[in-house]
C-alpha atoms as a PDB file:
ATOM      1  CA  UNK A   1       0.000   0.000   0.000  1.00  0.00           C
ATOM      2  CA  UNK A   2       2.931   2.579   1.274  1.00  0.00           C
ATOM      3  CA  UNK A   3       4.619   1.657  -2.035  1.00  0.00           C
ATOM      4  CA  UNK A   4       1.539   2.247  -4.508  1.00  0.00           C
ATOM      5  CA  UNK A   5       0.790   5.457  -2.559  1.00  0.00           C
ATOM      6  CA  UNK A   6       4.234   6.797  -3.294  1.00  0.00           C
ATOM      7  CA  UNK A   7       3.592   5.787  -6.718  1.00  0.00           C
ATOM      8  CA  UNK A   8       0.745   7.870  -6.818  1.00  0.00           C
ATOM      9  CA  UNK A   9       2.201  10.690  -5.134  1.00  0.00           C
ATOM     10  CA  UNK A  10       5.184  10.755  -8.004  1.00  0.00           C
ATOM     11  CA  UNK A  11       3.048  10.973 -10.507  1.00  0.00           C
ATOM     12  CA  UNK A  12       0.353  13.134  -8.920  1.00  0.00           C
ATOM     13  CA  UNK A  13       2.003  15.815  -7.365  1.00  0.00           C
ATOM     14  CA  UNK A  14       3.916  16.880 -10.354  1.00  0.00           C
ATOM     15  CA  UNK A  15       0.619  18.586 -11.874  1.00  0.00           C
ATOM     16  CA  UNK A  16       0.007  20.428  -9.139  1.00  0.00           C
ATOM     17  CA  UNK A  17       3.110  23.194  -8.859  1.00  0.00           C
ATOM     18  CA  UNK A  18       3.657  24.884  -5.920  1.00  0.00           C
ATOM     19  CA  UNK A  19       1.109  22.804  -3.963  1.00  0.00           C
ATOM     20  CA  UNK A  20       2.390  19.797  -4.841  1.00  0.00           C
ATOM     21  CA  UNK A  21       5.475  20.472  -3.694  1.00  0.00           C
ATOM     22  CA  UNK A  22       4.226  21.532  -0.373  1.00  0.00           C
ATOM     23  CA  UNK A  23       1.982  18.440   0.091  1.00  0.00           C
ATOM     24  CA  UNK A  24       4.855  16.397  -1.032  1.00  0.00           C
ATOM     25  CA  UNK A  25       7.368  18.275   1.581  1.00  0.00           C
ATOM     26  CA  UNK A  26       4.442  17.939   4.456  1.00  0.00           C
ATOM     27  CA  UNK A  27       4.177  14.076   3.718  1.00  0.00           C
ATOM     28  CA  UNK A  28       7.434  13.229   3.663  1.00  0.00           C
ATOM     29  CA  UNK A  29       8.569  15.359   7.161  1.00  0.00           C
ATOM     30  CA  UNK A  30       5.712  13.837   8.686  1.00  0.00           C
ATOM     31  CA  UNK A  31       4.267  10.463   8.295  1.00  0.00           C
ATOM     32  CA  UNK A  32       5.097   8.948   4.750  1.00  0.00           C
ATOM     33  CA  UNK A  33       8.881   8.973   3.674  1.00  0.00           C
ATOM     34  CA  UNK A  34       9.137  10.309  -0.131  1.00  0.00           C
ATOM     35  CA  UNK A  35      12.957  10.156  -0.485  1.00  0.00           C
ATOM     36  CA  UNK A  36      14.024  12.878  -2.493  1.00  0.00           C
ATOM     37  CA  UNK A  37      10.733  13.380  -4.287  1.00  0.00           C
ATOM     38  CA  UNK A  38      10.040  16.954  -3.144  1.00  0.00           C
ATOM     39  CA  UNK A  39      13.952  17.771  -4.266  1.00  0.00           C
ATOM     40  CA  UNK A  40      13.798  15.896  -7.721  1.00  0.00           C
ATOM     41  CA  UNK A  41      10.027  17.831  -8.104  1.00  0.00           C
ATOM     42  CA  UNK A  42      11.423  21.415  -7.081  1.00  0.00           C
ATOM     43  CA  UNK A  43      14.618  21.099  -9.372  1.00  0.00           C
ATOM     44  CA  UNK A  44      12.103  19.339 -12.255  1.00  0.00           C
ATOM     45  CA  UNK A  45       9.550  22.393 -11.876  1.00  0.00           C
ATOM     46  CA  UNK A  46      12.632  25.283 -11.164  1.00  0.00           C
ATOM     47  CA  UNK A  47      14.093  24.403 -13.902  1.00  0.00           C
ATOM     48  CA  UNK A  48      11.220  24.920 -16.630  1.00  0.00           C
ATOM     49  CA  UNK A  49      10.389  27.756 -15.007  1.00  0.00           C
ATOM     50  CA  UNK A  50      13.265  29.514 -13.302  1.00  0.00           C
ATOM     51  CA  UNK A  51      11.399  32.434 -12.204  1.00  0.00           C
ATOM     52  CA  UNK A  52       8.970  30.788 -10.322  1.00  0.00           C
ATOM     53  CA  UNK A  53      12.111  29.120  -8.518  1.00  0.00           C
ATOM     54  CA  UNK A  54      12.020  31.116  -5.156  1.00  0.00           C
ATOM     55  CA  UNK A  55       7.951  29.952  -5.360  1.00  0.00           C
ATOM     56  CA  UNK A  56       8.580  26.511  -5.342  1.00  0.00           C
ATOM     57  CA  UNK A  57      11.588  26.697  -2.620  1.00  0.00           C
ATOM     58  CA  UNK A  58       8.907  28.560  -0.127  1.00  0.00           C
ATOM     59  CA  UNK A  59       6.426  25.909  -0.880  1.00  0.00           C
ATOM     60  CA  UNK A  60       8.936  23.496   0.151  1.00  0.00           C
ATOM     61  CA  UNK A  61      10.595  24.815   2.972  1.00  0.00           C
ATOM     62  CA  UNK A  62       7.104  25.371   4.593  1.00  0.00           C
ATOM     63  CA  UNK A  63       5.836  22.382   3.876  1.00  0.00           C
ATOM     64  CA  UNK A  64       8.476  20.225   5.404  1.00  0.00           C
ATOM     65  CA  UNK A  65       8.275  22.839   8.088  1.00  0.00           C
ATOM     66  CA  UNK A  66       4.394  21.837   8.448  1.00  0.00           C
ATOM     67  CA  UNK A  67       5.425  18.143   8.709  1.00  0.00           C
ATOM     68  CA  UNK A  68       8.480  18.488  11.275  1.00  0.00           C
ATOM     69  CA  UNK A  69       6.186  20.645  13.773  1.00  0.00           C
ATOM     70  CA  UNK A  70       3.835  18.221  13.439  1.00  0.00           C
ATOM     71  CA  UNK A  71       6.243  15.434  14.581  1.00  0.00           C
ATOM     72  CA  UNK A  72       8.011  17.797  17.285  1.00  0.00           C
ATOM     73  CA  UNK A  73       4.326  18.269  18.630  1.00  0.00           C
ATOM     74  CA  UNK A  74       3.438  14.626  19.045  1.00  0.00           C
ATOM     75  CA  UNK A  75       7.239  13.636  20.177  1.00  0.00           C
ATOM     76  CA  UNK A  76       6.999  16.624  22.926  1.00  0.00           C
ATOM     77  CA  UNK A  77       3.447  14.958  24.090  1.00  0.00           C
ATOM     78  CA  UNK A  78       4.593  11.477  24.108  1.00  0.00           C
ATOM     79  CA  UNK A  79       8.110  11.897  25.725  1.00  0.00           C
ATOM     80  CA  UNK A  80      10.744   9.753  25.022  1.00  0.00           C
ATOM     81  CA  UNK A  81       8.201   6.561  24.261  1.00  0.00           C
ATOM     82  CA  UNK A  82       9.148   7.726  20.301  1.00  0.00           C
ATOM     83  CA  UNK A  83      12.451   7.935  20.275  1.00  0.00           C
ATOM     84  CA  UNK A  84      13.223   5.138  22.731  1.00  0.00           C
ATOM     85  CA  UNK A  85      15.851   2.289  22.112  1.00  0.00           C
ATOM     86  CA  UNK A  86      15.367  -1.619  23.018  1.00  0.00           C
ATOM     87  CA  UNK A  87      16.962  -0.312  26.282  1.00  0.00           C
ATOM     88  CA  UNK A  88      15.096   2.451  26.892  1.00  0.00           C
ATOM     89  CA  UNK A  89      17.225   5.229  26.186  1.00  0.00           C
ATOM     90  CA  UNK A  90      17.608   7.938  23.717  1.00  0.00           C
ATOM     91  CA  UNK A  91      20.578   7.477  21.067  1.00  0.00           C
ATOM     92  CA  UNK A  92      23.206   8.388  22.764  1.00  0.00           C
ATOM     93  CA  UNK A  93      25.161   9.927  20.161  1.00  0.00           C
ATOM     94  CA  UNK A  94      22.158  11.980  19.117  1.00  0.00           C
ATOM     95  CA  UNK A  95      21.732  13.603  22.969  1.00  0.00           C
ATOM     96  CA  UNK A  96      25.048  14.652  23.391  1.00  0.00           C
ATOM     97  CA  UNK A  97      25.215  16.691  20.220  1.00  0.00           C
ATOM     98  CA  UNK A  98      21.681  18.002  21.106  1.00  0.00           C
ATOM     99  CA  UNK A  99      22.528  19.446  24.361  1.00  0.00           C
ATOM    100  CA  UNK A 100      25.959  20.827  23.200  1.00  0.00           C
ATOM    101  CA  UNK A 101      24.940  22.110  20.290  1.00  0.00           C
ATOM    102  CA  UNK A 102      21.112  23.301  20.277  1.00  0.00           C
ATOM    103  CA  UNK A 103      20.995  25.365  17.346  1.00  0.00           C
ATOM    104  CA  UNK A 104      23.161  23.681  15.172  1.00  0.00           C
ATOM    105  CA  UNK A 105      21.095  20.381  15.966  1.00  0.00           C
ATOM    106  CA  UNK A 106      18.562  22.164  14.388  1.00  0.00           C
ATOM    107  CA  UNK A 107      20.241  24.364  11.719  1.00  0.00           C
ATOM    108  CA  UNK A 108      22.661  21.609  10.007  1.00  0.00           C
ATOM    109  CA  UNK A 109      20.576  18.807  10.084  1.00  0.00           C
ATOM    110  CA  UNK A 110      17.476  20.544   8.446  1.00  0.00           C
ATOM    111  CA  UNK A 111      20.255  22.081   5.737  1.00  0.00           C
ATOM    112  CA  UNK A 112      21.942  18.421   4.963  1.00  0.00           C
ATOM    113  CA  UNK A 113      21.423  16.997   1.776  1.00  0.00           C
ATOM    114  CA  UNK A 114      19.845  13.446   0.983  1.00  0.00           C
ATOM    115  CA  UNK A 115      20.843  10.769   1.982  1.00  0.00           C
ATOM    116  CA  UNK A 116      21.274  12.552   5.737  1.00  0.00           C
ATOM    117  CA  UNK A 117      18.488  11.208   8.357  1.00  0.00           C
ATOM    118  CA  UNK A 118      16.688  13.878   9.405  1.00  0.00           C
ATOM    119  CA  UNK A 119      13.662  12.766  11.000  1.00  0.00           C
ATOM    120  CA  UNK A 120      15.414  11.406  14.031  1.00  0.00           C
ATOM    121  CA  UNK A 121      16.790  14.731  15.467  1.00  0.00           C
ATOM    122  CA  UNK A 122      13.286  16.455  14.775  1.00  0.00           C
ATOM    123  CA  UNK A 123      12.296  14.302  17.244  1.00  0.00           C
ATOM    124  CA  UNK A 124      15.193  14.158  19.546  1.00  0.00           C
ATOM    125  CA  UNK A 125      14.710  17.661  19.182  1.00  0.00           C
ATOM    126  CA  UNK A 126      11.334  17.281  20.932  1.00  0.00           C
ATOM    127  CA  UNK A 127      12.145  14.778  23.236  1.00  0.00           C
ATOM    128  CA  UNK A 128      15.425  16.948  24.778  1.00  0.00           C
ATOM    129  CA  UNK A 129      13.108  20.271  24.787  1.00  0.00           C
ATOM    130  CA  UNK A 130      14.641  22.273  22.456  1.00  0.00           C
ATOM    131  CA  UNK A 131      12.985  25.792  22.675  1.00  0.00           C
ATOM    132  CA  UNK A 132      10.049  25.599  19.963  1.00  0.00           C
ATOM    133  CA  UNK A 133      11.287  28.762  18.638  1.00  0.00           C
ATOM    134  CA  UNK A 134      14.976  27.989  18.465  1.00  0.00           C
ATOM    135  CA  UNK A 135      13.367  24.629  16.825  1.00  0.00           C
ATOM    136  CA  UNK A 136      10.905  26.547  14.176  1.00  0.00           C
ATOM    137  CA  UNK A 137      13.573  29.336  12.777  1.00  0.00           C
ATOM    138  CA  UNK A 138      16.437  26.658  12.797  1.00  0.00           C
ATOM    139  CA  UNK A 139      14.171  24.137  10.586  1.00  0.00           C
ATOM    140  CA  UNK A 140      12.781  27.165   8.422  1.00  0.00           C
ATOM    141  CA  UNK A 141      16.200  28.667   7.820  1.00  0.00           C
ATOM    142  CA  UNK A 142      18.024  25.065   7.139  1.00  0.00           C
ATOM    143  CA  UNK A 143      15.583  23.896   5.337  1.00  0.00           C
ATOM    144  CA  UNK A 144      15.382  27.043   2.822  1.00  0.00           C
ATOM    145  CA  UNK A 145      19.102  26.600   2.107  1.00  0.00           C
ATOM    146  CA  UNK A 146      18.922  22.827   1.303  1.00  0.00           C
ATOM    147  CA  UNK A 147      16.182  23.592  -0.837  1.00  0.00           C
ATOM    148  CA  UNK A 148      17.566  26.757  -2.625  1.00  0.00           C
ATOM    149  CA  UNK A 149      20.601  25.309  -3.137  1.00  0.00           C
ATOM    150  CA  UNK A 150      18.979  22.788  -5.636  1.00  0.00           C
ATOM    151  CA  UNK A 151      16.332  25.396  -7.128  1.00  0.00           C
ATOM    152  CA  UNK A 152      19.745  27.475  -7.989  1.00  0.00           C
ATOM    153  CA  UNK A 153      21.467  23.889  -9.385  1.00  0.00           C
ATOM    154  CA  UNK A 154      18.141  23.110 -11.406  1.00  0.00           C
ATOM    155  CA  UNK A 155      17.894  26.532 -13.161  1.00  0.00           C
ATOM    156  CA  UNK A 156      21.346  26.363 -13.637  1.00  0.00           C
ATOM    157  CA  UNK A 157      22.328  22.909 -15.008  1.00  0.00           C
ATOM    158  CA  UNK A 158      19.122  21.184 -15.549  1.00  0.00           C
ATOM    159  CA  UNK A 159      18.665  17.288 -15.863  1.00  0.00           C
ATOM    160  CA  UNK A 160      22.843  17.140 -14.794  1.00  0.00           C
ATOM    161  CA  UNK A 161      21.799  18.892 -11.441  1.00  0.00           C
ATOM    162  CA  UNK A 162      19.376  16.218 -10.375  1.00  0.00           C
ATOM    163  CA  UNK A 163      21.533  13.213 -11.445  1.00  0.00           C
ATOM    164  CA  UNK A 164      23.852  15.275  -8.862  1.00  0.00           C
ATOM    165  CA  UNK A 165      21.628  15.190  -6.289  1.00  0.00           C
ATOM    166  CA  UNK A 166      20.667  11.370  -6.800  1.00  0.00           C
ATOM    167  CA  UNK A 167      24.067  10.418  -6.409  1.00  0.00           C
ATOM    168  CA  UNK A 168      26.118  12.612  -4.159  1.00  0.00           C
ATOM    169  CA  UNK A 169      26.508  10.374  -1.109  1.00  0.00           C
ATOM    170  CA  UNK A 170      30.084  11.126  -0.746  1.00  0.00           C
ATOM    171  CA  UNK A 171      29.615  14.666  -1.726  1.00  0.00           C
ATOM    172  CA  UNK A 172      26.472  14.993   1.525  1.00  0.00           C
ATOM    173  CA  UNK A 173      28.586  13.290   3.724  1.00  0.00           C
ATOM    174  CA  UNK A 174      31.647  16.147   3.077  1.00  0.00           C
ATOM    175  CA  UNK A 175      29.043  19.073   2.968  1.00  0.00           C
ATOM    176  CA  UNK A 176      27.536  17.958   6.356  1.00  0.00           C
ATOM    177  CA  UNK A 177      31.402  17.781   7.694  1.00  0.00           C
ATOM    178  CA  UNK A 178      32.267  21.138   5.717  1.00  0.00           C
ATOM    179  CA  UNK A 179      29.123  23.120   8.103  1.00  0.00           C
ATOM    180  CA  UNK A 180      29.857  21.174  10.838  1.00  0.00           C
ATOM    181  CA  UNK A 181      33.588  22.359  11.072  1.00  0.00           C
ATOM    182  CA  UNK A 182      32.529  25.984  10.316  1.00  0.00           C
ATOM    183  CA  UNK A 183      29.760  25.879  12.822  1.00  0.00           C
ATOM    184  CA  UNK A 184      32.787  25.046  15.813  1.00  0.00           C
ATOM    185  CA  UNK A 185      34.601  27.959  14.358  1.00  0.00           C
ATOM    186  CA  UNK A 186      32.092  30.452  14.855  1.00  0.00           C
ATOM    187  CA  UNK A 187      31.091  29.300  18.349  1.00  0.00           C
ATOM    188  CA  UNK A 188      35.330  29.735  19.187  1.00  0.00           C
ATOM    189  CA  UNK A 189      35.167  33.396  18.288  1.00  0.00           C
ATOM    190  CA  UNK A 190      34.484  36.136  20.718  1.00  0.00           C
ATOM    191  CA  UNK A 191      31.483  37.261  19.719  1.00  0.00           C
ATOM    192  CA  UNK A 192      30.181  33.762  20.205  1.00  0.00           C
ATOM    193  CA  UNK A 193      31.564  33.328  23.159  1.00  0.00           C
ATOM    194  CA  UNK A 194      29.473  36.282  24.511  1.00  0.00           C
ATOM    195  CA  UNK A 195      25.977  34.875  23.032  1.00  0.00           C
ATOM    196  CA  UNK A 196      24.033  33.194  25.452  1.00  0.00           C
ATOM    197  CA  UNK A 197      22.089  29.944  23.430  1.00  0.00           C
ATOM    198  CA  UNK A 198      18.822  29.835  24.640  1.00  0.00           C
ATOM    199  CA  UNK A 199      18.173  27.007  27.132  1.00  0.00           C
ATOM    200  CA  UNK A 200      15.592  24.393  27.485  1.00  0.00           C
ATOM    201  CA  UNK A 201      12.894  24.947  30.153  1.00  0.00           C
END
């Protein structure tokens, strides 16, 4: 069933524009996974028409937005009984870099490319209280740069762009590295030093 409704969705959604590209974002941050569906359809639509381009990377970037606040909302209500292991505790890995790092555990993982996880620390996110507004600007902002990024490659290369984007494994893993290292820069500088991150209630 999940299989013929992604089926569906592929060749549904496509007809609709901008509002298929929203519902497909929504879907895919929430419930359904649609791996790379919304990017191939953004870069497909930006590039035929280029000026509609900043269109179709709002109507993503809120629509995924939609989806993740959904999940944040039911993670925050449930506790930790979603993002629990066999033993009963949250990833370990996944904490740690939450509570060091509370913005860019929003910020970085909401910019990475496919095939990064994301849905995980949108709800580790939830389950560690993250501030909802720290969490709602962080996913916005991320997720409008991973999603411009490939509006700009569509208009600009086309058809080469999204064979890119299907097979740039290597490529995510050193972007993710590549924002993670700048990220630790900026928090060692002295204006960073002096910003207080806001804390979890």
């Amino acid at each position: 069933m999940k299989a013929g409704m992604v089926r569906w969705l592929k060749t549904a959604l496509p007809a609709l524009g901008g509002p298929g590209i929203f519902l497909s974002s929504f879907v895919d941050s929430s419930f359904v996974p649609l791996p790379l569906v919304t990017d191939l359809l953004l870069m497909e639509l930006s590039n035929l028409h280029p000026l509609r381009m900043p269109f179709y990377v709002a109507m993503a970037a809120v629509g995924s937005l939609g989806g993740c606040v959904l999940i944040y909302g039911l993670a925050r209500k449930g506790g930790e009984a979603l993002h629990l292991n066999p033993h009963g505790q949250v990833s370990h890995r996944i904490q740690r870099f939450v509570e060091q790092h509370p913005v860019a555990c929003v910020i970085l993982p909401a910019a990475a490319p496919f095939p990064v996880p994301f849905k995980p620390f949108v709800i580790a996110q939830a389950v560690l209280a993250v501030p909802f507004v720290t969490f709602l600007l962080g996913t916005l902002a991320g997720r409008t740069v991973r999603f411009s990024i490939e509006g700009y490659l569509a208009v600009r290369y086309g058809d080469v762009a999204k064979e890119f984007v299907r097979h740039q494994n290597w490529h995510t893993m050193g972007i993710v590295l590549g924002l993670a290292v700048l990220y630790v820069l900026i928090r060692r500088t002295p204006f960073a030093r002096k910003l207080k991150i806001p804390q979890a209630d």
